[in-house]
C-alpha atoms as a PDB file:
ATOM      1  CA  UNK A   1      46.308  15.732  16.437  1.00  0.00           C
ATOM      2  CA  UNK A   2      49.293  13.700  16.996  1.00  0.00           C
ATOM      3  CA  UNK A   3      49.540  11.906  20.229  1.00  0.00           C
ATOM      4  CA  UNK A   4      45.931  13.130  21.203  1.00  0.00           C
ATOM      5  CA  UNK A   5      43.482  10.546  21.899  1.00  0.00           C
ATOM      6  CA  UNK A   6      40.198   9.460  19.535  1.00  0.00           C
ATOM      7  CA  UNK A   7      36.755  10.199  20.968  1.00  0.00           C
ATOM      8  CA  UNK A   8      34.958   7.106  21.428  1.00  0.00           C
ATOM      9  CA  UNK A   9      31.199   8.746  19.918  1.00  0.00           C
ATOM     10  CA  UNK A  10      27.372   7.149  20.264  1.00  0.00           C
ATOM     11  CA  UNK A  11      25.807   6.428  17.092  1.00  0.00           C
ATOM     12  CA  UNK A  12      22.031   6.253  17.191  1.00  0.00           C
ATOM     13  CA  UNK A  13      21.397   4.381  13.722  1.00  0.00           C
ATOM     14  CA  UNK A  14      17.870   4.504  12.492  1.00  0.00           C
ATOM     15  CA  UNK A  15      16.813   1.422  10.360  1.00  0.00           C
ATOM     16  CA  UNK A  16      13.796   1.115   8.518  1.00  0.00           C
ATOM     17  CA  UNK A  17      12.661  -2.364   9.587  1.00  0.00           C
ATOM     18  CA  UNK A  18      11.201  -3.589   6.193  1.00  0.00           C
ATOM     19  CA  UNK A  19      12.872  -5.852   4.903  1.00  0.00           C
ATOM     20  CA  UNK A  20      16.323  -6.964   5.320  1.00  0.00           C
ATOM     21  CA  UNK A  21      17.848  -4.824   2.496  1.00  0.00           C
ATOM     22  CA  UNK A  22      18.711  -2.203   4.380  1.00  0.00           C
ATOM     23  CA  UNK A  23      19.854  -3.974   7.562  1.00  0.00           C
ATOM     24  CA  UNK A  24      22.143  -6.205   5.934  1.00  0.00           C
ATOM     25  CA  UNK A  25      23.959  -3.059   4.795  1.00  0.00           C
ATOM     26  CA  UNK A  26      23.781  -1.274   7.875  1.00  0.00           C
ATOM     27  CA  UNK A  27      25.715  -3.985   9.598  1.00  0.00           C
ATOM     28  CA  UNK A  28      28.622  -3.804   7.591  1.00  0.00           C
ATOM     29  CA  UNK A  29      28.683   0.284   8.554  1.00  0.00           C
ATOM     30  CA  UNK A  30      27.970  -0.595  12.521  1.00  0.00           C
ATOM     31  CA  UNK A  31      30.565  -3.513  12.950  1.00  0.00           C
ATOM     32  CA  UNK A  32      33.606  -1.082  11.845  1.00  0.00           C
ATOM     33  CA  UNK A  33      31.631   1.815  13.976  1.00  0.00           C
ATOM     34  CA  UNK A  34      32.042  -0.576  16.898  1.00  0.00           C
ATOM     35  CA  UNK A  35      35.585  -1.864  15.778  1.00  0.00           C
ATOM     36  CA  UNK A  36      36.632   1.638  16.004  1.00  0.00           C
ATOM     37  CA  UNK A  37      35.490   2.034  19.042  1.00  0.00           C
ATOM     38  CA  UNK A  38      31.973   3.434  18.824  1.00  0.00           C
ATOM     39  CA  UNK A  39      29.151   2.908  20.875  1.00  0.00           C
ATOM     40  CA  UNK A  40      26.095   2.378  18.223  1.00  0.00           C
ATOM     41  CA  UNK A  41      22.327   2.179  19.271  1.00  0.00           C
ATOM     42  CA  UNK A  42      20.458   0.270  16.679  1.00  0.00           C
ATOM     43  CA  UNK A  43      16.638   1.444  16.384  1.00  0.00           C
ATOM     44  CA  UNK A  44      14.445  -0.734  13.909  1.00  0.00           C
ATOM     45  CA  UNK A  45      11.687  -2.499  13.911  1.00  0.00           C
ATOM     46  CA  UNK A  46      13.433  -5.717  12.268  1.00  0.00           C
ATOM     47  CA  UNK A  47      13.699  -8.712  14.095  1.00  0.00           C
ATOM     48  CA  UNK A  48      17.019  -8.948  16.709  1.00  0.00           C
ATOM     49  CA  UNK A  49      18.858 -12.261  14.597  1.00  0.00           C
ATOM     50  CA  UNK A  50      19.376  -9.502  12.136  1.00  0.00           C
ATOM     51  CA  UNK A  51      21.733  -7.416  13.910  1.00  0.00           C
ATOM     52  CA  UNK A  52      23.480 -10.277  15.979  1.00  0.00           C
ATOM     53  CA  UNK A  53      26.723  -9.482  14.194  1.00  0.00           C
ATOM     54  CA  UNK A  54      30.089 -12.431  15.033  1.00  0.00           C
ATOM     55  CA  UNK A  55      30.650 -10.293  18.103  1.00  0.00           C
ATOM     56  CA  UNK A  56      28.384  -9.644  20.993  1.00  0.00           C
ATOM     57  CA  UNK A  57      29.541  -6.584  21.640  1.00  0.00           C
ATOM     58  CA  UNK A  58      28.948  -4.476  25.027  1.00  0.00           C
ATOM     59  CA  UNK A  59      28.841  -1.446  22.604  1.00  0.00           C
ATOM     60  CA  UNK A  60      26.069  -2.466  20.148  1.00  0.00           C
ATOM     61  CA  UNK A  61      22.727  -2.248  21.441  1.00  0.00           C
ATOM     62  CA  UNK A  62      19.283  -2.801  19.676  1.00  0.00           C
ATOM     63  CA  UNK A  63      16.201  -0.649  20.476  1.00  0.00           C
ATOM     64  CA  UNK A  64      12.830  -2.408  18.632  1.00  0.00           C
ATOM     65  CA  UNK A  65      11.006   0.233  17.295  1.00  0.00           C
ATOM     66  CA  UNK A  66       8.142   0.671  15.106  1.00  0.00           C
ATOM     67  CA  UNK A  67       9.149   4.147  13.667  1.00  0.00           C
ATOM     68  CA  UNK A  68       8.313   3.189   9.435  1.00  0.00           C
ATOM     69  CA  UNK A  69       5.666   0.509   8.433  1.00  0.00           C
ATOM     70  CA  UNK A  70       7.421  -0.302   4.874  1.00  0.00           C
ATOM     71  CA  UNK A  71       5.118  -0.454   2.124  1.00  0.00           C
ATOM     72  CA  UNK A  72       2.065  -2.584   2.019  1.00  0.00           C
ATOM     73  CA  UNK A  73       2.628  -5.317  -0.872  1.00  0.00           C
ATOM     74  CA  UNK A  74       0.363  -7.696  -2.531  1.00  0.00           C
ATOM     75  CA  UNK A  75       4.226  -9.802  -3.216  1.00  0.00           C
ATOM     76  CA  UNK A  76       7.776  -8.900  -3.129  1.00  0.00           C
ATOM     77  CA  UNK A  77       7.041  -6.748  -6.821  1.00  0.00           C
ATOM     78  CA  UNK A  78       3.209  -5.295  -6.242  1.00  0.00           C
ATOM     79  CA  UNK A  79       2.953  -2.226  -3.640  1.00  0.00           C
ATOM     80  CA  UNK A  80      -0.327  -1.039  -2.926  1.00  0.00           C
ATOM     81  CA  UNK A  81       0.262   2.671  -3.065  1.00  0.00           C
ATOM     82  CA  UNK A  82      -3.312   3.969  -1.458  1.00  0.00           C
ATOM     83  CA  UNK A  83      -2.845   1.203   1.472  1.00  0.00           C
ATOM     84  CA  UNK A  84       0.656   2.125   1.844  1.00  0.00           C
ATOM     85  CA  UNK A  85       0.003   5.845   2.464  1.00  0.00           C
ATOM     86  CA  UNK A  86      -2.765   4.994   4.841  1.00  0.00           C
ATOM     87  CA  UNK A  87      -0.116   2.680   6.888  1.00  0.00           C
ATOM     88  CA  UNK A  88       2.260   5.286   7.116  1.00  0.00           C
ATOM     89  CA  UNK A  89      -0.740   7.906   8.567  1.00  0.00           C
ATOM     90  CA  UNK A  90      -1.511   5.739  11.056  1.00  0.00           C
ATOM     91  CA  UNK A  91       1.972   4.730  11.536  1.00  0.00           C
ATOM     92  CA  UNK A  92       4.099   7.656  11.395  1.00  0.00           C
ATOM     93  CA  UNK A  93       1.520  11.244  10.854  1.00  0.00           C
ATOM     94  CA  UNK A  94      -0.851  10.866  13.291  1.00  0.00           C
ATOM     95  CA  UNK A  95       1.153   9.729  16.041  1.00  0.00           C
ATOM     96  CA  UNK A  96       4.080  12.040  15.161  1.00  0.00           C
ATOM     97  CA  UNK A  97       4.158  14.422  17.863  1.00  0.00           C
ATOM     98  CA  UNK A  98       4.490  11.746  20.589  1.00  0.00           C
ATOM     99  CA  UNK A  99       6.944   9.994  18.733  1.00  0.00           C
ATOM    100  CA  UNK A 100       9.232  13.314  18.225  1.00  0.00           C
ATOM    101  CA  UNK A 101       8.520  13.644  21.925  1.00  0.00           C
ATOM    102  CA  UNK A 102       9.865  10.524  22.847  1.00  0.00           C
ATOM    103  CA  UNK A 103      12.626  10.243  20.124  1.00  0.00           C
ATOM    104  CA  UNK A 104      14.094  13.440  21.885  1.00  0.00           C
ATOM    105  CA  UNK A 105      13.996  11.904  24.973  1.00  0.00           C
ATOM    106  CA  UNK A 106      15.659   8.796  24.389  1.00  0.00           C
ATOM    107  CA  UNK A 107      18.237  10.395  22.381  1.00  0.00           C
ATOM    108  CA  UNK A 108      19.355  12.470  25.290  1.00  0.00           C
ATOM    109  CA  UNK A 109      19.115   9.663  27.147  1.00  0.00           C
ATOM    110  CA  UNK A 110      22.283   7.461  25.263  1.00  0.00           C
ATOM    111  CA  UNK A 111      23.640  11.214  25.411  1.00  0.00           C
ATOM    112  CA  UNK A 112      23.644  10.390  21.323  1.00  0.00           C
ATOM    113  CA  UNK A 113      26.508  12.434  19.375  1.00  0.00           C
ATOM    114  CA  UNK A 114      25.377  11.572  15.806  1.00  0.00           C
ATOM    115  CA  UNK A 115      21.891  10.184  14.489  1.00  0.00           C
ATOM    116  CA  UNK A 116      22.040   8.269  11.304  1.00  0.00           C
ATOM    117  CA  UNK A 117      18.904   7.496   9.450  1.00  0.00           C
END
């Protein structure tokens, strides 16, 4: 495609909000998303400060979400697996079809081209 120009796309980027493992990873993917001229929609459940990457960028934006509870731990080694599974029931099972519901929604919304997760 010489001479043609890029599509600029809109990311919506699903982050699991326990922890910081997995956001401090993700920003490293949605800084060059945004560097290369992406729009990127950030949903987690993680604080904000997390995802304030150098830039303040008119193309990132962060949607707080409480879409995964995480595991339920005693300390940062000991999950309790019974009281984790219960979590994510009342978290994610129960409530699922009104989440789908509005996860649709909002994804048309941004007019999302990709969803990352």
């Amino acid at each position: 495609m010489v001479g043609s120009e890029k599509k600029s796309l809109v990311f919506a980027y699903y982050v699991t909000g326990h922890g910081f493992g997995h956001a401090t990873r993700v920003i490293e993917v949605v800084r060059n998303l945004i560097q290369a001229g992406h729009e990127v929609h950030v949903v987690t459940g993680a604080p904000d400060y997390v995802y304030t990457i150098e830039t303040q960028s008119p193309r990132l934006f962060i949607r707080k979400v409480l879409l995964d509870c995480g595991a339920v731990q005693a300390d940062a080694l000991t999950v309790d697996p019974l009281a984790s599974l219960e979590k994510y029931n009342q978290t994610a099972v129960l409530p699922r079809d009104s989440i789908l519901a509005t996860e649709v929604e909002w994804l048309k919304s941004v007019k999302a081209d990709l969803v990352v997760m």
